[in-house]
C-alpha atoms as a PDB file:
ATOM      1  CA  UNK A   1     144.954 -33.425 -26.403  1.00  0.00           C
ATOM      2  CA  UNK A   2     148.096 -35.363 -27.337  1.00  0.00           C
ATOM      3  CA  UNK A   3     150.738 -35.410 -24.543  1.00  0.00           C
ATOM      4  CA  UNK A   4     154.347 -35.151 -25.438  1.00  0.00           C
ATOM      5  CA  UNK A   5     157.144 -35.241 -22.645  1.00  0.00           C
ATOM      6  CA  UNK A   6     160.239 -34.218 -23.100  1.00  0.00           C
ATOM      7  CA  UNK A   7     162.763 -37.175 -23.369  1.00  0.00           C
ATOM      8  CA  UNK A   8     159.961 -39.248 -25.486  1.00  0.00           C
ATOM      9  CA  UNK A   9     161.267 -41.380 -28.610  1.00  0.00           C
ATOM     10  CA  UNK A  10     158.795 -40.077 -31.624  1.00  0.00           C
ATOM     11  CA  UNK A  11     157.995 -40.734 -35.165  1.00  0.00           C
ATOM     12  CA  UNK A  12     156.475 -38.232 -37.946  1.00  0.00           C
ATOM     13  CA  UNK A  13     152.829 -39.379 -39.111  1.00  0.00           C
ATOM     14  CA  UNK A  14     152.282 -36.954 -42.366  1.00  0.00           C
ATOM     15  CA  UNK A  15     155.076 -33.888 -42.744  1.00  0.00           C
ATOM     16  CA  UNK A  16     158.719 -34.054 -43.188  1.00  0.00           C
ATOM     17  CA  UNK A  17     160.575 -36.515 -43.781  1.00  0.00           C
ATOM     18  CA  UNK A  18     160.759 -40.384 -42.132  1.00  0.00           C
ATOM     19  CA  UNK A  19     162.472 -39.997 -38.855  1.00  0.00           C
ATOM     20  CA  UNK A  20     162.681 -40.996 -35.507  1.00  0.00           C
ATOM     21  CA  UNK A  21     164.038 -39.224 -32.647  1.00  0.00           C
ATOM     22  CA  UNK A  22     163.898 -37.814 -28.780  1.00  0.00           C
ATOM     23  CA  UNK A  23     161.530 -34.868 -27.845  1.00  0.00           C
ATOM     24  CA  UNK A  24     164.049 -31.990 -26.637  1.00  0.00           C
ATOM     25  CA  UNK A  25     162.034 -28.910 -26.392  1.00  0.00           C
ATOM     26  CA  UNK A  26     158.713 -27.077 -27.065  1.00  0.00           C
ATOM     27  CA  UNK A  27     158.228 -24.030 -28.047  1.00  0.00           C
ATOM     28  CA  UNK A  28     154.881 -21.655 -28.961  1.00  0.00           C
ATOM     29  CA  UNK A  29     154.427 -20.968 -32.827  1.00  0.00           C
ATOM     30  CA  UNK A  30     154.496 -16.890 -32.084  1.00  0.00           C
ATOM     31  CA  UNK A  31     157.916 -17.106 -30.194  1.00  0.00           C
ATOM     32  CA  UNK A  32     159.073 -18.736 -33.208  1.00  0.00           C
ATOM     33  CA  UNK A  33     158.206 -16.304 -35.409  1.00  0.00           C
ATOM     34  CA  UNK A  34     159.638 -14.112 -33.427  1.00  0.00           C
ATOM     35  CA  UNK A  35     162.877 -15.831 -33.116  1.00  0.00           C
ATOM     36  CA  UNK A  36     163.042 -15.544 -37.012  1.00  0.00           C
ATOM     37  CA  UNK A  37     161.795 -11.861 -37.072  1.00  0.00           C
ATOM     38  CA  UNK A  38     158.936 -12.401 -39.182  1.00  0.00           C
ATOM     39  CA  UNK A  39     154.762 -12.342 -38.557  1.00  0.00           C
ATOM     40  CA  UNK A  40     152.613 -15.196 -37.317  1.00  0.00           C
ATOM     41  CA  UNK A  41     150.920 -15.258 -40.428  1.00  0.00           C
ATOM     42  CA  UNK A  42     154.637 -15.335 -42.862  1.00  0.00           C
ATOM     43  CA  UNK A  43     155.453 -18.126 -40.800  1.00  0.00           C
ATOM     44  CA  UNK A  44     151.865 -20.156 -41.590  1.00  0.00           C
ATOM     45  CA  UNK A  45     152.433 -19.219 -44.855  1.00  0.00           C
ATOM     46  CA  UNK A  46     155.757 -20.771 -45.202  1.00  0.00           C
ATOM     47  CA  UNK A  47     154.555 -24.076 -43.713  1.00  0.00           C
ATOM     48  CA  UNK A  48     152.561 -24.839 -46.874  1.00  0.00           C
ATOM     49  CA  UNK A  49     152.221 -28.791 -45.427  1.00  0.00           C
ATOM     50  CA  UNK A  50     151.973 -28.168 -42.220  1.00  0.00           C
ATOM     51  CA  UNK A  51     148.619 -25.557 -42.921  1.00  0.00           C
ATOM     52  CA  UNK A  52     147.430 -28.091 -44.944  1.00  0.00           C
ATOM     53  CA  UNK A  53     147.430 -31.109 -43.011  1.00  0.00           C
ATOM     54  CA  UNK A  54     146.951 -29.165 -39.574  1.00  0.00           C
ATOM     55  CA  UNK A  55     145.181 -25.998 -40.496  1.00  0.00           C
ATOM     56  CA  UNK A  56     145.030 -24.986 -36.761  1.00  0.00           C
ATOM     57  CA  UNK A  57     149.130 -25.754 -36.419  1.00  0.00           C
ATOM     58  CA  UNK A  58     149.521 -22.281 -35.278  1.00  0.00           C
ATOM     59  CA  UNK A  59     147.171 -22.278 -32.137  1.00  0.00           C
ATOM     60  CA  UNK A  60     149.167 -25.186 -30.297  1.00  0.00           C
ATOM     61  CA  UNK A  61     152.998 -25.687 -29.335  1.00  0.00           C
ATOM     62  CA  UNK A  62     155.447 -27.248 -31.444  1.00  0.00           C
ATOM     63  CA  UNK A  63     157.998 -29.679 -30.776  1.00  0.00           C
ATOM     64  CA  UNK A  64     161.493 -29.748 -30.778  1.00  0.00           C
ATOM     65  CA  UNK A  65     163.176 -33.262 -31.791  1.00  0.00           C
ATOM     66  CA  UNK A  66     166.290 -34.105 -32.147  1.00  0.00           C
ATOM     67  CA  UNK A  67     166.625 -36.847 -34.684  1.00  0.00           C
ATOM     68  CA  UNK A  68     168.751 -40.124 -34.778  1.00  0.00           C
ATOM     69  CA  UNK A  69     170.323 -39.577 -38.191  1.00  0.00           C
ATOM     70  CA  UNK A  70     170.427 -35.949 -40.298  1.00  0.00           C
ATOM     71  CA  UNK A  71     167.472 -35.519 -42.423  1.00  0.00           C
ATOM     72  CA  UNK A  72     167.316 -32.826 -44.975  1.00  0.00           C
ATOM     73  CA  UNK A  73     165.106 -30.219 -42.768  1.00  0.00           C
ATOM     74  CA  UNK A  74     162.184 -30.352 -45.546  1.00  0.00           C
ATOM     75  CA  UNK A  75     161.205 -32.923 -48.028  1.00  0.00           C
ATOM     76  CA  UNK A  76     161.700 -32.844 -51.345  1.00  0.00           C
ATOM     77  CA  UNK A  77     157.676 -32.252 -52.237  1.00  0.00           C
ATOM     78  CA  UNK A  78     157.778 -29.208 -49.799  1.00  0.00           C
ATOM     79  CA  UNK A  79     160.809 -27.958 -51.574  1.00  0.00           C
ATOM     80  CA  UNK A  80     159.215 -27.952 -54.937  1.00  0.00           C
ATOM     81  CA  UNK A  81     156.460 -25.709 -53.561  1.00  0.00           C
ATOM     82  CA  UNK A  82     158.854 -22.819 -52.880  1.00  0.00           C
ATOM     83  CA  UNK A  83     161.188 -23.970 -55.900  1.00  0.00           C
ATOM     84  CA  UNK A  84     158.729 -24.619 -58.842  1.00  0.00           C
ATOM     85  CA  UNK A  85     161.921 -24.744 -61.226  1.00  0.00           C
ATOM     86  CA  UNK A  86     164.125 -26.511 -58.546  1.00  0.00           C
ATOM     87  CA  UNK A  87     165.466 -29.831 -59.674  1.00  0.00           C
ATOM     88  CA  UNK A  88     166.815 -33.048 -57.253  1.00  0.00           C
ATOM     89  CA  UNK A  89     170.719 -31.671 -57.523  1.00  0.00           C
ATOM     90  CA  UNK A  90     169.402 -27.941 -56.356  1.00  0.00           C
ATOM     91  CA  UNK A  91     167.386 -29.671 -53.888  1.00  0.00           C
ATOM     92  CA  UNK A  92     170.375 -31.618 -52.256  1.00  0.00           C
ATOM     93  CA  UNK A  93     172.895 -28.875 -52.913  1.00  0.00           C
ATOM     94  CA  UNK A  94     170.686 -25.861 -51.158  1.00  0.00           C
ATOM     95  CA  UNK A  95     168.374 -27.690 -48.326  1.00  0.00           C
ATOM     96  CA  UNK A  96     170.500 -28.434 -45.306  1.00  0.00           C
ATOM     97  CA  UNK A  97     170.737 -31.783 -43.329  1.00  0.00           C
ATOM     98  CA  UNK A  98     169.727 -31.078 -39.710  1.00  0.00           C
ATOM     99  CA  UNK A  99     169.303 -33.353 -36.461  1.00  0.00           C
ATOM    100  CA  UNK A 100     167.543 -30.527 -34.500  1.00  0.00           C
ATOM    101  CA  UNK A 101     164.044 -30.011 -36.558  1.00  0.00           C
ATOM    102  CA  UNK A 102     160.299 -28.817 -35.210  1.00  0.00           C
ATOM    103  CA  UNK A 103     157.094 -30.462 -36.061  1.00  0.00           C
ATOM    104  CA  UNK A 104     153.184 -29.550 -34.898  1.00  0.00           C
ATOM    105  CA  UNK A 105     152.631 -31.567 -31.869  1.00  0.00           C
ATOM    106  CA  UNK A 106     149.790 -33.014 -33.633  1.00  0.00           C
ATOM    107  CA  UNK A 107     152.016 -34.866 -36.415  1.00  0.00           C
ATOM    108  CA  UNK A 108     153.856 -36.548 -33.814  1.00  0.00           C
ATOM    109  CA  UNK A 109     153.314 -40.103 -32.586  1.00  0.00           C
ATOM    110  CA  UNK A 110     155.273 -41.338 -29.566  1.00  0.00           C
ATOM    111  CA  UNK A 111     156.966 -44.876 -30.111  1.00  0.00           C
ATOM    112  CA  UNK A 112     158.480 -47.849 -27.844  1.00  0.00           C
ATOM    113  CA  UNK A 113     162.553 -47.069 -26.726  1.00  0.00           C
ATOM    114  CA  UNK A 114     163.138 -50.164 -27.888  1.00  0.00           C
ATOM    115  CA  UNK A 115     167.081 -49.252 -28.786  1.00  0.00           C
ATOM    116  CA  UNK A 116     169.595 -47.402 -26.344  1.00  0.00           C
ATOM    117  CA  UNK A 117     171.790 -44.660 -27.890  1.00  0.00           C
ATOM    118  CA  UNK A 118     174.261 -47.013 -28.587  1.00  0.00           C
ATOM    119  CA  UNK A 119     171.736 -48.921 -31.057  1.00  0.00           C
ATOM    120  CA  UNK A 120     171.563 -52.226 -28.697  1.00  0.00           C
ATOM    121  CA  UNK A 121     168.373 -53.532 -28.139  1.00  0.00           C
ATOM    122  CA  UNK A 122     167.098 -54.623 -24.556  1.00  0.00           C
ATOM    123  CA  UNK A 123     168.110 -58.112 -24.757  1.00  0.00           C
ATOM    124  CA  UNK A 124     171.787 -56.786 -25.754  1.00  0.00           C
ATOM    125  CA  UNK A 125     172.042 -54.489 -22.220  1.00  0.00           C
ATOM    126  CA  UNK A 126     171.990 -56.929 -19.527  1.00  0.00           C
ATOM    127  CA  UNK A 127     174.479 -55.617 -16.311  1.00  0.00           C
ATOM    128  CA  UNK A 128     177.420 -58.089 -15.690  1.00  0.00           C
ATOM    129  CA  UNK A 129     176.912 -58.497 -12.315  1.00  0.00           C
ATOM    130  CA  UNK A 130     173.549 -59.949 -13.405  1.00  0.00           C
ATOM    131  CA  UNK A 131     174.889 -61.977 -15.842  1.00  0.00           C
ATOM    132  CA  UNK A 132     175.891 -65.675 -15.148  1.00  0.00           C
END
């Protein structure tokens, strides 16, 4: 079982797009299909990649991240399986940019803070007071 706080710095292993970002939230795959007034089953069908890669997505919580910089909410390969006909221009013209996106927990892999939210690294942070 793969723990996941919330506040944790991740990365995507296999679906989306390459991001990297804080855990904000979890939520169950049912109350999401809820949210978006549609069946369990219309939402596993929609998630084409996810089903493939992680054929039991649906039986374990997703995660809520919030992502450093806006990533088009699926990738361009995902796209073209709801799109056949879709070319690059539709693509960036009709998929929206988002910084709040969910993943399966499983295609989630939990990296080092090694930045603040400022983008300074460790060595960069040092207090004055300890500074001489």
């Amino acid at each position: 079982m793969i723990e996941m706080r919330l506040g944790n710095r991740v990365t995507s292993k296999k679906t989306g797009l390459p991001m990297t970002g804080q855990v904000v939230g979890f939520v169950w795959p049912l109350v999401m299909a809820i949210q978006n007034n549609i069946p369990l089953r219309e939402l596993k069908n929609r998630s084409t990649r996810w089903t493939e890669i992680y054929p039991d997505w649906d039986q374990k919580v997703l995660v809520y991240v919030f992502v450093d910089e806006p990533i088009y909410h699926m990738s361009y390969e995902e796209y073209k399986t709801h799109f056949k006909d879709g070319t690059p221009e539709h693509y960036q013209e009709t998929v929206p940019k988002v910084q709040l996106i969910s993943y399966p927990i499983d295609d989630l892999e939990e990296i080092e803070n090694d930045e603040d939210q400022c983008g300074n690294s460790p060595e960069e942070t040092t207090s004055p007071a300890t500074d001489s």
